[in-house]
C-alpha atoms as a PDB file:
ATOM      1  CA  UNK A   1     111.740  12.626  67.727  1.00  0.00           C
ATOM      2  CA  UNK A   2     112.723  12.983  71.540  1.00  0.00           C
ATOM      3  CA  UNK A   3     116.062  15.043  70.948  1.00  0.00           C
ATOM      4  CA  UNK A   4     114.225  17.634  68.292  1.00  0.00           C
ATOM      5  CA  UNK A   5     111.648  17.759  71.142  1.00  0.00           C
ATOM      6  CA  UNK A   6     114.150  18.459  73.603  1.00  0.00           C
ATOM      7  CA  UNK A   7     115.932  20.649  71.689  1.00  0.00           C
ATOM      8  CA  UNK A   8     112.856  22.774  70.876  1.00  0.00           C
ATOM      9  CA  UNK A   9     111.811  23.168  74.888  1.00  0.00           C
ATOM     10  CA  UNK A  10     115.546  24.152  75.638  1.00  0.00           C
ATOM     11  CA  UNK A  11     115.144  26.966  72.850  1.00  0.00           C
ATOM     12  CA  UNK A  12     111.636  28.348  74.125  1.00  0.00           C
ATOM     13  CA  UNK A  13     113.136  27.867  77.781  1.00  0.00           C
ATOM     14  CA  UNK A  14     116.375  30.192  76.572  1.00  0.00           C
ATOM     15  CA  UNK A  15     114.384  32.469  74.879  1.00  0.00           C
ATOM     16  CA  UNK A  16     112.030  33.266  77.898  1.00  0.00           C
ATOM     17  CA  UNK A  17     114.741  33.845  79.896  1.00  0.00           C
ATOM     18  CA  UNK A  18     116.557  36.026  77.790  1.00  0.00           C
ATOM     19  CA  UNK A  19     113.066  37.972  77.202  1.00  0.00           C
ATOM     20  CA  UNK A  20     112.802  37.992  81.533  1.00  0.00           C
ATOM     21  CA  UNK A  21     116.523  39.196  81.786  1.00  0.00           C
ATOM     22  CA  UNK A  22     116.097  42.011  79.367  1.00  0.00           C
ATOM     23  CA  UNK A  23     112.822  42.732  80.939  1.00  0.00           C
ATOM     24  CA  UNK A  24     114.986  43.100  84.048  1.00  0.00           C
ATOM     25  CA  UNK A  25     117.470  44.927  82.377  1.00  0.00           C
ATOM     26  CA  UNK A  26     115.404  47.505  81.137  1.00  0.00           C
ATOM     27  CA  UNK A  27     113.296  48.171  84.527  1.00  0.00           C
ATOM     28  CA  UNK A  28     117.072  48.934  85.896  1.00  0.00           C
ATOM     29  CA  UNK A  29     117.813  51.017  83.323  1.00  0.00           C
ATOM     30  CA  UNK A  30     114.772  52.499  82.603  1.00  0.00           C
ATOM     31  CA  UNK A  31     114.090  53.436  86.690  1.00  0.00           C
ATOM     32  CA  UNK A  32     115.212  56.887  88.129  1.00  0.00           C
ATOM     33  CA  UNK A  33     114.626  58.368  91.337  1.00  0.00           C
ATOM     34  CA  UNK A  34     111.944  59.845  92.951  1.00  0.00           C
ATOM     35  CA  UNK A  35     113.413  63.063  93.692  1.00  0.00           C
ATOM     36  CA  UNK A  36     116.586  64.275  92.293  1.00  0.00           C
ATOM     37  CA  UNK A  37     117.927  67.875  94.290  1.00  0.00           C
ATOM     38  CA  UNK A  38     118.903  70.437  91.662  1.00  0.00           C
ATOM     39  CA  UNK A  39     122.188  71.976  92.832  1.00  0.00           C
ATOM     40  CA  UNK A  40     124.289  75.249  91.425  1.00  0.00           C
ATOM     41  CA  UNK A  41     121.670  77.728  91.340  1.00  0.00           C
ATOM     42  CA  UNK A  42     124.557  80.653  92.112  1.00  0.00           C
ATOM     43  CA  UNK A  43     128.040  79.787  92.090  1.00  0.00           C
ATOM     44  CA  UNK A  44     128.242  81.009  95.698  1.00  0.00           C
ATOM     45  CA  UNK A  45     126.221  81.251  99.166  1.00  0.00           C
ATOM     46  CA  UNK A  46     126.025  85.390  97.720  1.00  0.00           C
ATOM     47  CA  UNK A  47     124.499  86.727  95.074  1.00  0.00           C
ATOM     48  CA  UNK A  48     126.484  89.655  95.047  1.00  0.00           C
ATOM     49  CA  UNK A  49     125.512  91.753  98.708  1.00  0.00           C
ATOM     50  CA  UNK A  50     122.586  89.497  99.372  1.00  0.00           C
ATOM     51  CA  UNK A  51     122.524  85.350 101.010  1.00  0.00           C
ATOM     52  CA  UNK A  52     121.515  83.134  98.107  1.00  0.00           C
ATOM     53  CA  UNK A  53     119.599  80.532  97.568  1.00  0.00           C
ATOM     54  CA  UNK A  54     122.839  78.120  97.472  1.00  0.00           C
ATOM     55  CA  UNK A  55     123.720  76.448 100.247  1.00  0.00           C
ATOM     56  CA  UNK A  56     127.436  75.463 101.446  1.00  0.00           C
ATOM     57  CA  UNK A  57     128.310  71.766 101.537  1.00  0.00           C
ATOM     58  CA  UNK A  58     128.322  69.681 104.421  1.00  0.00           C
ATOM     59  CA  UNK A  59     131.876  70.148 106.419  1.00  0.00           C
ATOM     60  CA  UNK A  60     132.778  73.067 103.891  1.00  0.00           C
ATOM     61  CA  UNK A  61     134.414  76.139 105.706  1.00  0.00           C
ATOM     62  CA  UNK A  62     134.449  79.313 103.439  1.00  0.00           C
ATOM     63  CA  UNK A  63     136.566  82.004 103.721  1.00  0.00           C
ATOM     64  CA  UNK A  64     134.866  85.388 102.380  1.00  0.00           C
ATOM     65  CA  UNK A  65     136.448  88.737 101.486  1.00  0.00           C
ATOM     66  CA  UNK A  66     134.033  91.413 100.178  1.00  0.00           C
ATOM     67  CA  UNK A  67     136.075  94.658  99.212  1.00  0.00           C
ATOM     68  CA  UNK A  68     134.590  98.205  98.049  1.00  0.00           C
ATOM     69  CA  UNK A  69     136.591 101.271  96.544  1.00  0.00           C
ATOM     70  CA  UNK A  70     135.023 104.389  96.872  1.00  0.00           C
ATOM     71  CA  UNK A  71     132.796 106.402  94.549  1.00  0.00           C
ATOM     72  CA  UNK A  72     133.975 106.287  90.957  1.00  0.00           C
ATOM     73  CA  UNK A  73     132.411 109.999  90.404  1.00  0.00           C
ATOM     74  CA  UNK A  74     135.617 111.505  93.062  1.00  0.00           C
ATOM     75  CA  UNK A  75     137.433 111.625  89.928  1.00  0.00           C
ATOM     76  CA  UNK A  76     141.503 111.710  89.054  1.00  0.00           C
ATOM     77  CA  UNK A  77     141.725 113.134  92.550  1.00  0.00           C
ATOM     78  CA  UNK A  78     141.079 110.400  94.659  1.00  0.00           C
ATOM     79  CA  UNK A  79     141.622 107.821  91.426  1.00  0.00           C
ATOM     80  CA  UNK A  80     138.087 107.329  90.538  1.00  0.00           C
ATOM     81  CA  UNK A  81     137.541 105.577  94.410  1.00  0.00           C
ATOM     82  CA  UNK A  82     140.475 103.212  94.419  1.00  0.00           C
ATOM     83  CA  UNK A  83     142.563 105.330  96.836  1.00  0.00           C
ATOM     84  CA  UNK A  84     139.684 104.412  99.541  1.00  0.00           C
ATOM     85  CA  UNK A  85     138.377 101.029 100.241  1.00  0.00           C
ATOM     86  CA  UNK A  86     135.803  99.212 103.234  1.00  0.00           C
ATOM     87  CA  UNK A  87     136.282  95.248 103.326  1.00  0.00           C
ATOM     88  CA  UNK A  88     134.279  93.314 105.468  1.00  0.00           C
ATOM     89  CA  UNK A  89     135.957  89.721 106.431  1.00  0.00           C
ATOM     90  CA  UNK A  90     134.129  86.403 107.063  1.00  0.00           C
ATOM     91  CA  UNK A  91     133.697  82.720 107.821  1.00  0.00           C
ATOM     92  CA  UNK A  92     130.634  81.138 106.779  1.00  0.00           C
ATOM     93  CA  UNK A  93     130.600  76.909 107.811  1.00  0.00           C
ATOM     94  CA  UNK A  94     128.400  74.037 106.760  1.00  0.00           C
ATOM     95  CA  UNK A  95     127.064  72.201 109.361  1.00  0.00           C
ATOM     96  CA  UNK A  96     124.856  70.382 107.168  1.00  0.00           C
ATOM     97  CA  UNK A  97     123.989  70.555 104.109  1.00  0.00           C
ATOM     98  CA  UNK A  98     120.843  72.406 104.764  1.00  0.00           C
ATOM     99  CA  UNK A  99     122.117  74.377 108.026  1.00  0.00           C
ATOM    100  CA  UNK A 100     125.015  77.355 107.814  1.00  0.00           C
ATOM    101  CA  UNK A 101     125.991  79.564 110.226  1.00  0.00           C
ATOM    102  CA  UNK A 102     128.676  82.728 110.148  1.00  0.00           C
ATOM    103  CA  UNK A 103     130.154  85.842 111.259  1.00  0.00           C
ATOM    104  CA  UNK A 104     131.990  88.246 110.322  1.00  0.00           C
ATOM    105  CA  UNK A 105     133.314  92.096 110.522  1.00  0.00           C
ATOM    106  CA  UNK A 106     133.215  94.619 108.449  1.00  0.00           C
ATOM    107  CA  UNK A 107     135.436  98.314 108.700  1.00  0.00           C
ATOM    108  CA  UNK A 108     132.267 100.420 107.827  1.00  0.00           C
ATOM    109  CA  UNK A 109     130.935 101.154 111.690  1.00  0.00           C
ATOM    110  CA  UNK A 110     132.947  98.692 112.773  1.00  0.00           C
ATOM    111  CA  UNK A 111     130.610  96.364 112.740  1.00  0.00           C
ATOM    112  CA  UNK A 112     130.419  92.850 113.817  1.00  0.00           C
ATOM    113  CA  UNK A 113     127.848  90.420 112.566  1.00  0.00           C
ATOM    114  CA  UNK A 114     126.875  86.821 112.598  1.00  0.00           C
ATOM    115  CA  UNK A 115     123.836  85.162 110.891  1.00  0.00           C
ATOM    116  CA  UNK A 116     122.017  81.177 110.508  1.00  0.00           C
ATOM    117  CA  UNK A 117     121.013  80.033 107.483  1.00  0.00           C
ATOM    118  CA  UNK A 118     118.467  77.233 106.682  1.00  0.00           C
ATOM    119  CA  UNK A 119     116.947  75.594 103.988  1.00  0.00           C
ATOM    120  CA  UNK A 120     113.999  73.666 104.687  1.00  0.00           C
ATOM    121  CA  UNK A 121     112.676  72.992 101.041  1.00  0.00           C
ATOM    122  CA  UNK A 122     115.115  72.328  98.137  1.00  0.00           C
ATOM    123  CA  UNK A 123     114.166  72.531  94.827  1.00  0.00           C
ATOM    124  CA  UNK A 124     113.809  68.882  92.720  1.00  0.00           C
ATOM    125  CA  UNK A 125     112.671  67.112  89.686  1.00  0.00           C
ATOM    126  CA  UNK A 126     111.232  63.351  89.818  1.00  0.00           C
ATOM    127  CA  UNK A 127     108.329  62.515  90.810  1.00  0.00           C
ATOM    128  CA  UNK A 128     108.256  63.875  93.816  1.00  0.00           C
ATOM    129  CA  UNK A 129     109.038  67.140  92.725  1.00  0.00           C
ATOM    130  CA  UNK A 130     109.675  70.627  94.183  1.00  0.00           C
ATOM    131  CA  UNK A 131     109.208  73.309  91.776  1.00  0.00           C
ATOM    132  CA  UNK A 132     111.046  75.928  94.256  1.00  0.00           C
ATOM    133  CA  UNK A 133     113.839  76.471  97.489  1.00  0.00           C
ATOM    134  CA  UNK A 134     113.273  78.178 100.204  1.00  0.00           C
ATOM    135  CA  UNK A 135     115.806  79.528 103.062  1.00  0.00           C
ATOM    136  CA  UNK A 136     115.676  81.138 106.172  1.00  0.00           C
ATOM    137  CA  UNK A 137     118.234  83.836 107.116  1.00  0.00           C
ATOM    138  CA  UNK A 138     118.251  85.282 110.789  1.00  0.00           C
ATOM    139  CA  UNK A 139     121.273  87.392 111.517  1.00  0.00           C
ATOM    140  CA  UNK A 140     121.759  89.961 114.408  1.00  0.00           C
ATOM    141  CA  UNK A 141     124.934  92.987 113.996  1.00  0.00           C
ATOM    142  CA  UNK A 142     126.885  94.896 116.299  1.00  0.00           C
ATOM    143  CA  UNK A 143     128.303  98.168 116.081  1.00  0.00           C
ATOM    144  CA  UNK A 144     131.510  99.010 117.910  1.00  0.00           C
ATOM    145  CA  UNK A 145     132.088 102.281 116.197  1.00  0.00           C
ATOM    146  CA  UNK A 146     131.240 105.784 117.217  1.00  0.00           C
ATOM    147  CA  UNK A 147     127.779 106.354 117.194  1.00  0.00           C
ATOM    148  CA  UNK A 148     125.884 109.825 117.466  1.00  0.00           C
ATOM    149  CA  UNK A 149     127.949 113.321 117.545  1.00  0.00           C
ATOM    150  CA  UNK A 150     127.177 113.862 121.402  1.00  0.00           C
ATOM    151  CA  UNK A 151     130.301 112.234 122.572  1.00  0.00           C
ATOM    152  CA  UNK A 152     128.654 110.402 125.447  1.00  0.00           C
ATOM    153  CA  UNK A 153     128.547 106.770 125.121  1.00  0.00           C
ATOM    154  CA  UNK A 154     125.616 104.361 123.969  1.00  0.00           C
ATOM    155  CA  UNK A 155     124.153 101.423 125.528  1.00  0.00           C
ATOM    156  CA  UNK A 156     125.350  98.053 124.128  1.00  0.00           C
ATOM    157  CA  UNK A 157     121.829  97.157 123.526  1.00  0.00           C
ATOM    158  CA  UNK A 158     121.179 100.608 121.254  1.00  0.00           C
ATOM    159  CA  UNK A 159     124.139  99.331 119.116  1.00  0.00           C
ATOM    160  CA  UNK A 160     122.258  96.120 117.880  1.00  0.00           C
ATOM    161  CA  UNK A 161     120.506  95.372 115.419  1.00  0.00           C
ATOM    162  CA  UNK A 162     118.848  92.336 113.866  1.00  0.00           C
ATOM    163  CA  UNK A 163     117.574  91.019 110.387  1.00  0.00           C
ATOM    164  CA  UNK A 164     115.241  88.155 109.240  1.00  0.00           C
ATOM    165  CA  UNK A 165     114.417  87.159 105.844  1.00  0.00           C
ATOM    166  CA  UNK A 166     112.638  84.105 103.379  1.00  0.00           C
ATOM    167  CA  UNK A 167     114.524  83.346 100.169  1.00  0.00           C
ATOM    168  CA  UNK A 168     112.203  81.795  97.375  1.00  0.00           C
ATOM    169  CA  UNK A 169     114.075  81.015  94.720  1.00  0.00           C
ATOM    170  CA  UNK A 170     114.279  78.589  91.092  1.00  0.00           C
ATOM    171  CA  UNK A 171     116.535  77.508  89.094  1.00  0.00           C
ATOM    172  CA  UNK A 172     114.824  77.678  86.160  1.00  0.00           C
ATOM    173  CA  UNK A 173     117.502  76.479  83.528  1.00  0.00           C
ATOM    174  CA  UNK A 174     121.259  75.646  83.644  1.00  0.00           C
ATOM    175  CA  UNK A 175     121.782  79.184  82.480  1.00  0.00           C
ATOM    176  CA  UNK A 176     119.169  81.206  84.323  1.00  0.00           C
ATOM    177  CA  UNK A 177     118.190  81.718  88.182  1.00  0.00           C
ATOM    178  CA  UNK A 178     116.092  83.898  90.197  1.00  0.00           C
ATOM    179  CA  UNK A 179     114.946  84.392  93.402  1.00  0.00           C
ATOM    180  CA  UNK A 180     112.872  86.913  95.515  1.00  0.00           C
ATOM    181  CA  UNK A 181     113.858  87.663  99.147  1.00  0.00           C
ATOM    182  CA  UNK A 182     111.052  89.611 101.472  1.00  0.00           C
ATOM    183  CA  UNK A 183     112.808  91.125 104.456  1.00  0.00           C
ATOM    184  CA  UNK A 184     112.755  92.705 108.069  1.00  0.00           C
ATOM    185  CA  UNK A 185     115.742  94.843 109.378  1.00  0.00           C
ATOM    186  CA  UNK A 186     115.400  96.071 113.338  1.00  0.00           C
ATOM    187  CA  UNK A 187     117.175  98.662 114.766  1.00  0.00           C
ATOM    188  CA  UNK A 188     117.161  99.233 118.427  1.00  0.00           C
ATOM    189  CA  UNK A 189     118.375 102.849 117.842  1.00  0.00           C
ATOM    190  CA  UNK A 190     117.258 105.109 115.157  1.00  0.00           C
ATOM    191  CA  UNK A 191     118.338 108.632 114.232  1.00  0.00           C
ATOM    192  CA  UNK A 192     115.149 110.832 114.985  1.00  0.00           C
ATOM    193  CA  UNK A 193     111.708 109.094 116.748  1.00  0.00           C
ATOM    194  CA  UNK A 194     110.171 109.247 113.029  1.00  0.00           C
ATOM    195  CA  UNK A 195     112.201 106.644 111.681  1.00  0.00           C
ATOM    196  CA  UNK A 196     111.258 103.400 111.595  1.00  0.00           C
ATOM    197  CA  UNK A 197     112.877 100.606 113.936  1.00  0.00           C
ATOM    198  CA  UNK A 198     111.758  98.200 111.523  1.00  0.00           C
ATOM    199  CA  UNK A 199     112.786  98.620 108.244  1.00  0.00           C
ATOM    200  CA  UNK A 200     110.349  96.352 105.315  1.00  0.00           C
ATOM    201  CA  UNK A 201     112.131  95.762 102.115  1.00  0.00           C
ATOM    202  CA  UNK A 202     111.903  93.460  99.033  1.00  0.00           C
ATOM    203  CA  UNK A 203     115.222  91.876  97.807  1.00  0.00           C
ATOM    204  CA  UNK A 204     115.665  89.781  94.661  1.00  0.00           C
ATOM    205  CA  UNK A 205     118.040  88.212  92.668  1.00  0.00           C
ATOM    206  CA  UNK A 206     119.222  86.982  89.718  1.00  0.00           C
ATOM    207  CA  UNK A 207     121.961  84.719  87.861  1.00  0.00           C
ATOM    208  CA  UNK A 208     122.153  84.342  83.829  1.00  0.00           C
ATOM    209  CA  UNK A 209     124.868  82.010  82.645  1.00  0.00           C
ATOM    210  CA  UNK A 210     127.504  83.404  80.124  1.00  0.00           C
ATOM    211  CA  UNK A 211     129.553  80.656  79.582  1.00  0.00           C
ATOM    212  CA  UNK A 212     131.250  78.021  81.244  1.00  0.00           C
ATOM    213  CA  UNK A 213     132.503  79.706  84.536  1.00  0.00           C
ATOM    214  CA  UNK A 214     131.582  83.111  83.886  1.00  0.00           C
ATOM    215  CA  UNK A 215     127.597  84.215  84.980  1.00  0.00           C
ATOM    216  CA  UNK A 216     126.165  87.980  84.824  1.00  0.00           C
ATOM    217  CA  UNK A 217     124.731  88.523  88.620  1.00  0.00           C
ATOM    218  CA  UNK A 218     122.213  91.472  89.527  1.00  0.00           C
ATOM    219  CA  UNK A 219     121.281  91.988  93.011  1.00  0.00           C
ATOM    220  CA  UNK A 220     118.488  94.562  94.012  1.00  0.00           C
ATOM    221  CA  UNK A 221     116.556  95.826  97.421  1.00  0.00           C
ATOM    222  CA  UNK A 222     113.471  97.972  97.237  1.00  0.00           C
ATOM    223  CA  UNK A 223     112.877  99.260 100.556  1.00  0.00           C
ATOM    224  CA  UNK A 224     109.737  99.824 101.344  1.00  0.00           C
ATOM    225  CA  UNK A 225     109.863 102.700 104.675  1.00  0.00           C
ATOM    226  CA  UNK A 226     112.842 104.717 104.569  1.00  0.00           C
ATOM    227  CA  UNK A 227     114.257 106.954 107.074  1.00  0.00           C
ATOM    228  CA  UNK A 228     113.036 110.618 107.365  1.00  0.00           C
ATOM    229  CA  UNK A 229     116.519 111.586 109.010  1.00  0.00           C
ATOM    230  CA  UNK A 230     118.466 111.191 105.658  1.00  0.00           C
ATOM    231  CA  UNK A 231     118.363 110.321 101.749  1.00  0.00           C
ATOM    232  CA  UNK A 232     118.880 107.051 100.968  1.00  0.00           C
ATOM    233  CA  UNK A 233     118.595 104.766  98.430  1.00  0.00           C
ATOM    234  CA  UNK A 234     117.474 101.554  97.054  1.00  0.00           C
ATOM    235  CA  UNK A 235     120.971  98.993  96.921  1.00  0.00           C
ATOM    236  CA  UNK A 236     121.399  97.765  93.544  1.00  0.00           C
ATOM    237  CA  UNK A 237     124.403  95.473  92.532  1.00  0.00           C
ATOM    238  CA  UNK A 238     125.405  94.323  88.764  1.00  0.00           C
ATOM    239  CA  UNK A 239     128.537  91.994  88.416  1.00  0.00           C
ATOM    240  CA  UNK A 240     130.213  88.886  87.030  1.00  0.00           C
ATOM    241  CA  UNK A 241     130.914  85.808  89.040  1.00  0.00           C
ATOM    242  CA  UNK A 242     133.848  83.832  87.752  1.00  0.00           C
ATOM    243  CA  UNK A 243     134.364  80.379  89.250  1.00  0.00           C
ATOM    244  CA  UNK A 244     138.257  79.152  88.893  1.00  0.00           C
ATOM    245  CA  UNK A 245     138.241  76.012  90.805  1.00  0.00           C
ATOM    246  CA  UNK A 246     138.106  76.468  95.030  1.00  0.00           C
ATOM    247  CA  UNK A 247     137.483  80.542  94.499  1.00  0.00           C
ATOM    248  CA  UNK A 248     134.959  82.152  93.374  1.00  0.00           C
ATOM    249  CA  UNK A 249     135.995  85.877  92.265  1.00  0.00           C
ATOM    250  CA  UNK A 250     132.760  88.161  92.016  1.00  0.00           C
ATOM    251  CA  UNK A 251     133.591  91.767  90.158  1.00  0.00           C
ATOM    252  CA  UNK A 252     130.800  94.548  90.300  1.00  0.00           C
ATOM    253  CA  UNK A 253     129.265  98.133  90.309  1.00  0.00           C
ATOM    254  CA  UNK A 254     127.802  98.650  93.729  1.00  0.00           C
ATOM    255  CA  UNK A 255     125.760 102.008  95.057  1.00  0.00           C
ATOM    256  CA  UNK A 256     126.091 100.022  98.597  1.00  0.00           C
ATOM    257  CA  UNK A 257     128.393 100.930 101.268  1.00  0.00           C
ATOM    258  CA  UNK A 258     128.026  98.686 103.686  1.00  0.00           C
ATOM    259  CA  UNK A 259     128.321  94.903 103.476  1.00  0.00           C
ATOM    260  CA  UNK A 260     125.716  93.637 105.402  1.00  0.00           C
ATOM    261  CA  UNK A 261     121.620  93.403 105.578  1.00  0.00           C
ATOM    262  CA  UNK A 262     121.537  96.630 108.127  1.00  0.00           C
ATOM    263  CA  UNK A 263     123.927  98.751 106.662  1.00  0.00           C
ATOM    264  CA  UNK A 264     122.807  97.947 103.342  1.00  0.00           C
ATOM    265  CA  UNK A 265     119.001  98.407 103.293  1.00  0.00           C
ATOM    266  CA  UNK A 266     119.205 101.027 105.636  1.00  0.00           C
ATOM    267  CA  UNK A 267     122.057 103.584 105.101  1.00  0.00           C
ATOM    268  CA  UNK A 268     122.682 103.285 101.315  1.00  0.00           C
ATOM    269  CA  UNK A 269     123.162 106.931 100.745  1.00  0.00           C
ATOM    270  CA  UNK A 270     124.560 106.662  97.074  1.00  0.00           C
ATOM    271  CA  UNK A 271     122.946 107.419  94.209  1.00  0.00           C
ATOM    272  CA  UNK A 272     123.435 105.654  90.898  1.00  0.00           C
ATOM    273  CA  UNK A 273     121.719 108.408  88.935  1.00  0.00           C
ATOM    274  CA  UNK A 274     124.205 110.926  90.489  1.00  0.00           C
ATOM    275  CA  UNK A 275     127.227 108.550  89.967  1.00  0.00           C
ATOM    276  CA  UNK A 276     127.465 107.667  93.217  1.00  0.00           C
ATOM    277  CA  UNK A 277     128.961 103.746  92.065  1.00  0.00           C
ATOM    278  CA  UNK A 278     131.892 101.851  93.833  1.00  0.00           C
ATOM    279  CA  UNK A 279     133.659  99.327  92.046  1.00  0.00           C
ATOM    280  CA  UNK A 280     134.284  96.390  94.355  1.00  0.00           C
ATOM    281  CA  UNK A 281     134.656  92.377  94.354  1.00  0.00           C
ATOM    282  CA  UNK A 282     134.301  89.645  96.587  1.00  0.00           C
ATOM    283  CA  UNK A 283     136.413  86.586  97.001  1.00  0.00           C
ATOM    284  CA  UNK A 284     135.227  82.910  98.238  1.00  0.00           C
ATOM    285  CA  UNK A 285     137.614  80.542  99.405  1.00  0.00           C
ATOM    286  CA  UNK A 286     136.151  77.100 100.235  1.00  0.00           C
ATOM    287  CA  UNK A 287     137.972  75.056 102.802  1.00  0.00           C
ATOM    288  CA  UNK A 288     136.921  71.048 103.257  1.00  0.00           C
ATOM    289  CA  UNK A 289     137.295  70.532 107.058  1.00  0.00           C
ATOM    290  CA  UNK A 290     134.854  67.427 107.376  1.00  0.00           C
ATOM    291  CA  UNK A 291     134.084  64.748 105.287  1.00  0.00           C
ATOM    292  CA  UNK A 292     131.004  62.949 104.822  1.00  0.00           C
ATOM    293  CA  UNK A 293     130.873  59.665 106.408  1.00  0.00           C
ATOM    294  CA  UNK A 294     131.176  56.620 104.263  1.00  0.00           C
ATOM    295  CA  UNK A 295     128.753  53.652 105.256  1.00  0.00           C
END
């Protein structure tokens, strides 16, 4: 009578353990984080002209070569644009993962420009969700070029100009991304006294997935005051972004001449109704020139 009464109290005591460790087992299994970040929005730190959403990597160093061909509608002549060509070179580096900073120089105007980028809200699921990111862009550009037809030379300070801007942006599925970026473009010399110094536009952006390492990008400005001194345009941008491992290769149609917020929003003279398109493509090269540290 004692041993089947010991064994039975050793089988309830076995079973409530193994109920307890499975218990255990499935609070472990069944427990996720509060917040996961959602990463990959774009493939790069550009949708096409404009900053993305997307952030750099902390300790990445990325190597960026944005190339235009001139208009398509030149004809045979001047081989549809491809005997002509403005590049703008630059180095864009992760200080954090939330903090970038770059510079860079372009051949149209000659200009030189440099820019910070933060994010202070990243977009999560969990439940301490964030439904959105936003980033703020600050970047001021020089222009070493000949300005004005007078001949006489201008003040360093007439030659700058600045740019701020608020990206607000979702990633709204693995295959689909947008993002809406109100801006401010300053000019400390303008044309004639009737144009602005401070140009208002609206930029936004998009990203659709194709397949694996191939997305459709479109990347559009509407600019709210344009200059009285000449015609321009709103910038619009279609391409493809194809990721092949460290590079990032971004093909596209492009009424844009220059390659950066103040040439862009303010002197796109092109007209895609008229033909006015350049083909062009950008290259990303990402360099890793500090690790995390390990704990």
């Amino acid at each position: 009578m004692n041993l089947k009464f010991l064994a039975l109290a050793f089988s309830l005591l076995a079973l409530n353990q193994l109920v307890k460790a499975q218990d255990l087992l499935d609070s472990i299994k069944e427990k996720k984080p509060d917040k996961e970040y959602l990463e990959s929005a774009f493939k790069s730190s550009r949708v096409i002209m404009s900053h993305s959403m997307e952030m750099l990597k902390l300790g990445i160093l990325d190597f960026r070569i944005l190339h235009r061909f001139g208009n398509i509608n030149q004809g045979a002549k001047e081989f549809f644009g491809l005997d002509q060509a403005t590049i703008r070179l630059g180095l864009d580096y992760a200080i954090n993962k939330d903090l970038t900073v770059g510079v860079g120089r372009s051949k149209y105007r000659k200009e030189l420009d440099g820019f910070i980028k933060y994010r202070p809200l990243q977009q999560a699921i969990g439940t301490k969700a964030v439904p959105f990111s936003a980033v703020l862009v600050g970047g001021t550009t020089l222009q070493t070029g000949t300005l004005g037809s007078s001949g006489k030379d201008i003040l360093f300070s007439n030659r700058m100009g600045y740019y701020g801007q608020v990206i607000v942006g979702r990633k709204f599925s693995e295959a689909f991304t947008l993002q809406v970026v109100p801006t401010i473009v300053h000019r400390n010399l303008v044309t004639l006294t009737a144009d602005p110094n401070d140009t208002y536009a609206i930029g936004g952006g998009a990203r659709i997935k194709l397949i694996r390492r191939v997305s459709f990008n479109i990347d559009y400005y509407y600019v709210i005051n344009k200059d009285v001194s000449q015609k321009t345009y709103n910038p619009l941008s279609v391409g493809f972004d194809i990721e092949t491992g460290g590079h990032v290769f971004q093909l596209h149609l492009t009424n844009a001449i220059g390659m950066n917020e103040r040439a862009f929003i303010t002197e796109t003279t092109n007209d895609w109704g008229k033909g006015d398109i350049q083909f062009g493509f950008n290259i990303s090269r990402a360099f890793q020139v500090r690790k995390k540290k390990l704990n």
